[in-house]
C-alpha atoms as a PDB file:
ATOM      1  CA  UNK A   1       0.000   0.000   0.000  1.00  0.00           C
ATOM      2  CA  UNK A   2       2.891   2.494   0.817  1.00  0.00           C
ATOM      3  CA  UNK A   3       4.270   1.683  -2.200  1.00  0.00           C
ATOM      4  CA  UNK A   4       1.655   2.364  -4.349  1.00  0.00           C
ATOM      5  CA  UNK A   5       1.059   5.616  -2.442  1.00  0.00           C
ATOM      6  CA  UNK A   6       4.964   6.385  -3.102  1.00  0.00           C
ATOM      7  CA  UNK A   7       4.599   5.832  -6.874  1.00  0.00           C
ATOM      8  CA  UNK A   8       1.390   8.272  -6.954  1.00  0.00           C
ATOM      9  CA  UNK A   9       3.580  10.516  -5.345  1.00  0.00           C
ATOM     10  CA  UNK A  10       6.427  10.576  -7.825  1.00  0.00           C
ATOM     11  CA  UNK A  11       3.949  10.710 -10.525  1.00  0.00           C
ATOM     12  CA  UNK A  12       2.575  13.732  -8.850  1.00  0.00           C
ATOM     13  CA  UNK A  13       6.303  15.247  -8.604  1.00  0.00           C
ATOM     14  CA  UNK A  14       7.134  14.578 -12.393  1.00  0.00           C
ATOM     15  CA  UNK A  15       3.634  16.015 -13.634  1.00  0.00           C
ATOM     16  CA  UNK A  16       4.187  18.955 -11.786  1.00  0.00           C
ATOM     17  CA  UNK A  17       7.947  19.708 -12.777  1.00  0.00           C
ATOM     18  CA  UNK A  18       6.666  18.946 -16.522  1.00  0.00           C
ATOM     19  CA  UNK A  19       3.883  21.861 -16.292  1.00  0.00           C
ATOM     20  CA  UNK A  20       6.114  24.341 -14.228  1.00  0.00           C
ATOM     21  CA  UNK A  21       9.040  23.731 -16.990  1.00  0.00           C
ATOM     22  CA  UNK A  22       6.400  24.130 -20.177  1.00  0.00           C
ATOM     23  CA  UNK A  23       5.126  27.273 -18.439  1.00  0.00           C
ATOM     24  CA  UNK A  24       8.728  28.243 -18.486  1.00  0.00           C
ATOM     25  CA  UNK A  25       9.579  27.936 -21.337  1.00  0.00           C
ATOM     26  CA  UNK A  26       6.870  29.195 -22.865  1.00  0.00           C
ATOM     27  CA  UNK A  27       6.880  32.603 -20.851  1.00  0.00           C
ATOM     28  CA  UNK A  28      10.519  33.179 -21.785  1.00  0.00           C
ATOM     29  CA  UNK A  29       9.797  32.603 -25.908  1.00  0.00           C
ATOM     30  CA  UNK A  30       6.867  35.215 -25.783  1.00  0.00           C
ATOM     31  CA  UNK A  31       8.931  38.199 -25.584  1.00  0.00           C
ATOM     32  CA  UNK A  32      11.555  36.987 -28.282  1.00  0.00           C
ATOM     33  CA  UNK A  33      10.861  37.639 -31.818  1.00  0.00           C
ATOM     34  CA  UNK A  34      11.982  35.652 -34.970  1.00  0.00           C
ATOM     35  CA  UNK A  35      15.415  37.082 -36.447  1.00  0.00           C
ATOM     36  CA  UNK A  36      14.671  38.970 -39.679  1.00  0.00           C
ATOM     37  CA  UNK A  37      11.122  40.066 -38.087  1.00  0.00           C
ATOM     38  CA  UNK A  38       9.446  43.604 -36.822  1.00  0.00           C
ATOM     39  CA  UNK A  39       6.467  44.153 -34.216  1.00  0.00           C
ATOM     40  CA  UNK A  40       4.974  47.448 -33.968  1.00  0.00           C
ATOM     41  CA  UNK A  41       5.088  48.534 -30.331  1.00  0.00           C
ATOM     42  CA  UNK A  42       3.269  52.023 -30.330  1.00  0.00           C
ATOM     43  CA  UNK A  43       1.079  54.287 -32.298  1.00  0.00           C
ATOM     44  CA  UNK A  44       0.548  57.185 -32.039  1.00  0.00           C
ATOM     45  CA  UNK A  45      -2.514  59.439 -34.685  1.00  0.00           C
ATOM     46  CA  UNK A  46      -2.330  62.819 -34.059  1.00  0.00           C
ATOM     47  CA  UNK A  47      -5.759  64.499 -36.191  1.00  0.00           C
ATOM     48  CA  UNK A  48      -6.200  67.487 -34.447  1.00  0.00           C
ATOM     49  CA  UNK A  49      -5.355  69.474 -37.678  1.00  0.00           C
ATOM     50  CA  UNK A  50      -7.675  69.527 -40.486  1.00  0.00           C
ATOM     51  CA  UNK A  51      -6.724  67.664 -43.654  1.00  0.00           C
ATOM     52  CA  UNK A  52      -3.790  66.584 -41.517  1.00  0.00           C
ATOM     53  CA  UNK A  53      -2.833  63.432 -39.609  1.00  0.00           C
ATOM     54  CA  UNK A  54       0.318  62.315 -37.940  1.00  0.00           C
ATOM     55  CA  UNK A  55       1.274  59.187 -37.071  1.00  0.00           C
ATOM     56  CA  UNK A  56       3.819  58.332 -34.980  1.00  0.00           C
ATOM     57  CA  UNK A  57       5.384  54.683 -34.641  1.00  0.00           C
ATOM     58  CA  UNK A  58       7.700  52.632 -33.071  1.00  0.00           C
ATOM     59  CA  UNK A  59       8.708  49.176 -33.939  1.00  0.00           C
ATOM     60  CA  UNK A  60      10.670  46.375 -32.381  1.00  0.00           C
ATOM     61  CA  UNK A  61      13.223  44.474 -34.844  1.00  0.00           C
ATOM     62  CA  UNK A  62      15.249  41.520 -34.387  1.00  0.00           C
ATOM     63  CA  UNK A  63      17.395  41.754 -37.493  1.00  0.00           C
ATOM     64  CA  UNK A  64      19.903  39.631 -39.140  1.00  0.00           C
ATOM     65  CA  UNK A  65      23.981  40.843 -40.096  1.00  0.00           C
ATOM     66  CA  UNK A  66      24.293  43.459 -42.020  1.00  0.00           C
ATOM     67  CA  UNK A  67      19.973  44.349 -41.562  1.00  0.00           C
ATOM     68  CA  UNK A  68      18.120  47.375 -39.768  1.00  0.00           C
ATOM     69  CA  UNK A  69      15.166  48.560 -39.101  1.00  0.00           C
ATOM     70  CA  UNK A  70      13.680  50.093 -41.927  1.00  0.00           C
ATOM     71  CA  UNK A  71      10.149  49.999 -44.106  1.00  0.00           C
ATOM     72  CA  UNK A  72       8.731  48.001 -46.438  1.00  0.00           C
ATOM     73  CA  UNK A  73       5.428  48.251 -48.109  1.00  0.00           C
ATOM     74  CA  UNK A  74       4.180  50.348 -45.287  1.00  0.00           C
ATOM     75  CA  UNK A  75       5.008  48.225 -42.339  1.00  0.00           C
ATOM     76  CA  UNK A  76       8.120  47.883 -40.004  1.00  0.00           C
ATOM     77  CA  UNK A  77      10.425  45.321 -41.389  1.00  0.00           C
ATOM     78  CA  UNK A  78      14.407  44.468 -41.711  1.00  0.00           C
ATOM     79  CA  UNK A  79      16.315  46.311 -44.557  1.00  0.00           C
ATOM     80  CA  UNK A  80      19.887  46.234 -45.505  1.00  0.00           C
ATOM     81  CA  UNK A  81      22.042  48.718 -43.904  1.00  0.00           C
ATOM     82  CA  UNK A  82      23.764  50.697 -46.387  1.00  0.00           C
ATOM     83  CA  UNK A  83      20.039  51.658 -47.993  1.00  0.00           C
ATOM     84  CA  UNK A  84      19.887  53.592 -44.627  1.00  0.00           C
ATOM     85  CA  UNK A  85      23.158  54.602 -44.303  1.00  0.00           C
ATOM     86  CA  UNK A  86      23.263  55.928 -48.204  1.00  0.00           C
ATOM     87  CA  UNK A  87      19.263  57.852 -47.336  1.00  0.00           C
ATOM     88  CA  UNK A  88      18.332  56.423 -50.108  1.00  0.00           C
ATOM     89  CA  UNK A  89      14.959  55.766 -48.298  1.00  0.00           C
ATOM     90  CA  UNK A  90      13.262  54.447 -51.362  1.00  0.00           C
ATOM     91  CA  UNK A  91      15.106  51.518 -51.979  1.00  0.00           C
ATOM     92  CA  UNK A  92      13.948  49.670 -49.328  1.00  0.00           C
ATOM     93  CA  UNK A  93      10.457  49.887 -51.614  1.00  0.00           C
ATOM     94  CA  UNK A  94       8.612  51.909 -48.733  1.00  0.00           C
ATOM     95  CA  UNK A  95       5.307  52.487 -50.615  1.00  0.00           C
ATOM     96  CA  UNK A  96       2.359  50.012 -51.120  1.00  0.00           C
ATOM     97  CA  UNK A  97       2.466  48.286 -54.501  1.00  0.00           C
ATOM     98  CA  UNK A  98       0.384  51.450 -56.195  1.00  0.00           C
ATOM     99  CA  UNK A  99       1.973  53.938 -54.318  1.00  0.00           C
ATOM    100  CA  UNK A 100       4.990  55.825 -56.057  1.00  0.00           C
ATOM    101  CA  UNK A 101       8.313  56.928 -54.278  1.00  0.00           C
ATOM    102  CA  UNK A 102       9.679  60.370 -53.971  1.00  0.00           C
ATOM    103  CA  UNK A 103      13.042  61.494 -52.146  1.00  0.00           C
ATOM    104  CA  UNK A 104      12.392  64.451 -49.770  1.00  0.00           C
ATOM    105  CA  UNK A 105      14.978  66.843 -50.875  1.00  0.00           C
ATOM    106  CA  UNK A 106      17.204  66.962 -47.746  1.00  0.00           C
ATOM    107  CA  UNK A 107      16.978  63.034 -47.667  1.00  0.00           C
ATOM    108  CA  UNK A 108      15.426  63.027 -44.027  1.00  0.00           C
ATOM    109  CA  UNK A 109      12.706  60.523 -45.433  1.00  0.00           C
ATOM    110  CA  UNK A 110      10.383  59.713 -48.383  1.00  0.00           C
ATOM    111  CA  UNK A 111       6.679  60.536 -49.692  1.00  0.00           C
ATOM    112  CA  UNK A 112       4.799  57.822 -51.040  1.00  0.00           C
ATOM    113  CA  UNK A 113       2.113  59.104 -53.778  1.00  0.00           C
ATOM    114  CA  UNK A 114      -1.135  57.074 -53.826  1.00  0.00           C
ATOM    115  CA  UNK A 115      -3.294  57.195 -57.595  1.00  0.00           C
ATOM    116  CA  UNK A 116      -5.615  59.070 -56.516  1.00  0.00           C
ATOM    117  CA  UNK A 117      -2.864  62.291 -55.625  1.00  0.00           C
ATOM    118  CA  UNK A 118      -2.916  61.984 -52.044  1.00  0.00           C
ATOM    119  CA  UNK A 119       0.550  62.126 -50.473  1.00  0.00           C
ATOM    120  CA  UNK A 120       1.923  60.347 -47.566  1.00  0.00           C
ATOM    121  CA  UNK A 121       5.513  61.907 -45.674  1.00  0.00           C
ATOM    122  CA  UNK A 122       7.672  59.781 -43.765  1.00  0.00           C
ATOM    123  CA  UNK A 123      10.405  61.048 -42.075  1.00  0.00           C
ATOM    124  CA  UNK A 124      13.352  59.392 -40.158  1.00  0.00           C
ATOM    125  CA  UNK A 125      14.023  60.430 -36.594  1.00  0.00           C
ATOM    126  CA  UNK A 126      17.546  60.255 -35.999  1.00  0.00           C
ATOM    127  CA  UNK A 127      19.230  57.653 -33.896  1.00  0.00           C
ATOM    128  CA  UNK A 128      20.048  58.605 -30.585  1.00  0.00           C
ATOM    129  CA  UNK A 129      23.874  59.096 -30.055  1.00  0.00           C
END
């Protein structure tokens, strides 16, 4: 009788370890992204002026050698370097599929033209030294 009681026991024990180490594992993998990926982690609209909205974002990258955070098609994603080291914003293909891409003169970002004529502005806020 004790010794069935003793192997209900250990069963117990090894159950339990297996749950606490899955829950473990899984709570440090949920904060880790994929390398070569981007998660938006704010936004910010600003629409308090008319015919005029700003959006502010901030994204989360895990990039690969010789990759950094960048833009593609309108959402945060891993470019290569020297396309933001060069400013030539509009080689990391910025704009949606009908969109064109325009150089802002000074090279501090890019507009991207829809069809229809409306224009969108991105600019790059520089890195903190």
């Amino acid at each position: 009788m004790q010794l069935l009681r003793l192997a209900w026991a250990l069963t117990a024990a090894a159950v339990c370890f297996l749950v606490i180490l899955l829950i473990h594992s899984h709570v440090l993998k949920e904060g880790q992204l994929a390398a070569g990926t981007c998660e938006i982690v704010t936004l910010d609209r600003d629409s308090s002026q008319p015919r005029r909205t700003i959006a502010r974002q901030t994204a989360r990258c895990a990039c690969k050698k010789g990759q950094i955070a960048g833009t593609t098609r309108a959402r945060p994603a891993c470019v290569d370097a020297r396309i933001v080291r060069s400013r030539q914003w509009c080689d990391m293909m910025p704009c949606l599929d009908d969109e064109g891409c325009d150089l802002l003169v000074n090279q501090s970002g890019w507009t991207c033209t829809q069809p229809g004529g409306r224009v969108k502005t991105t600019t790059v806020r520089p890195e903190p030294s």
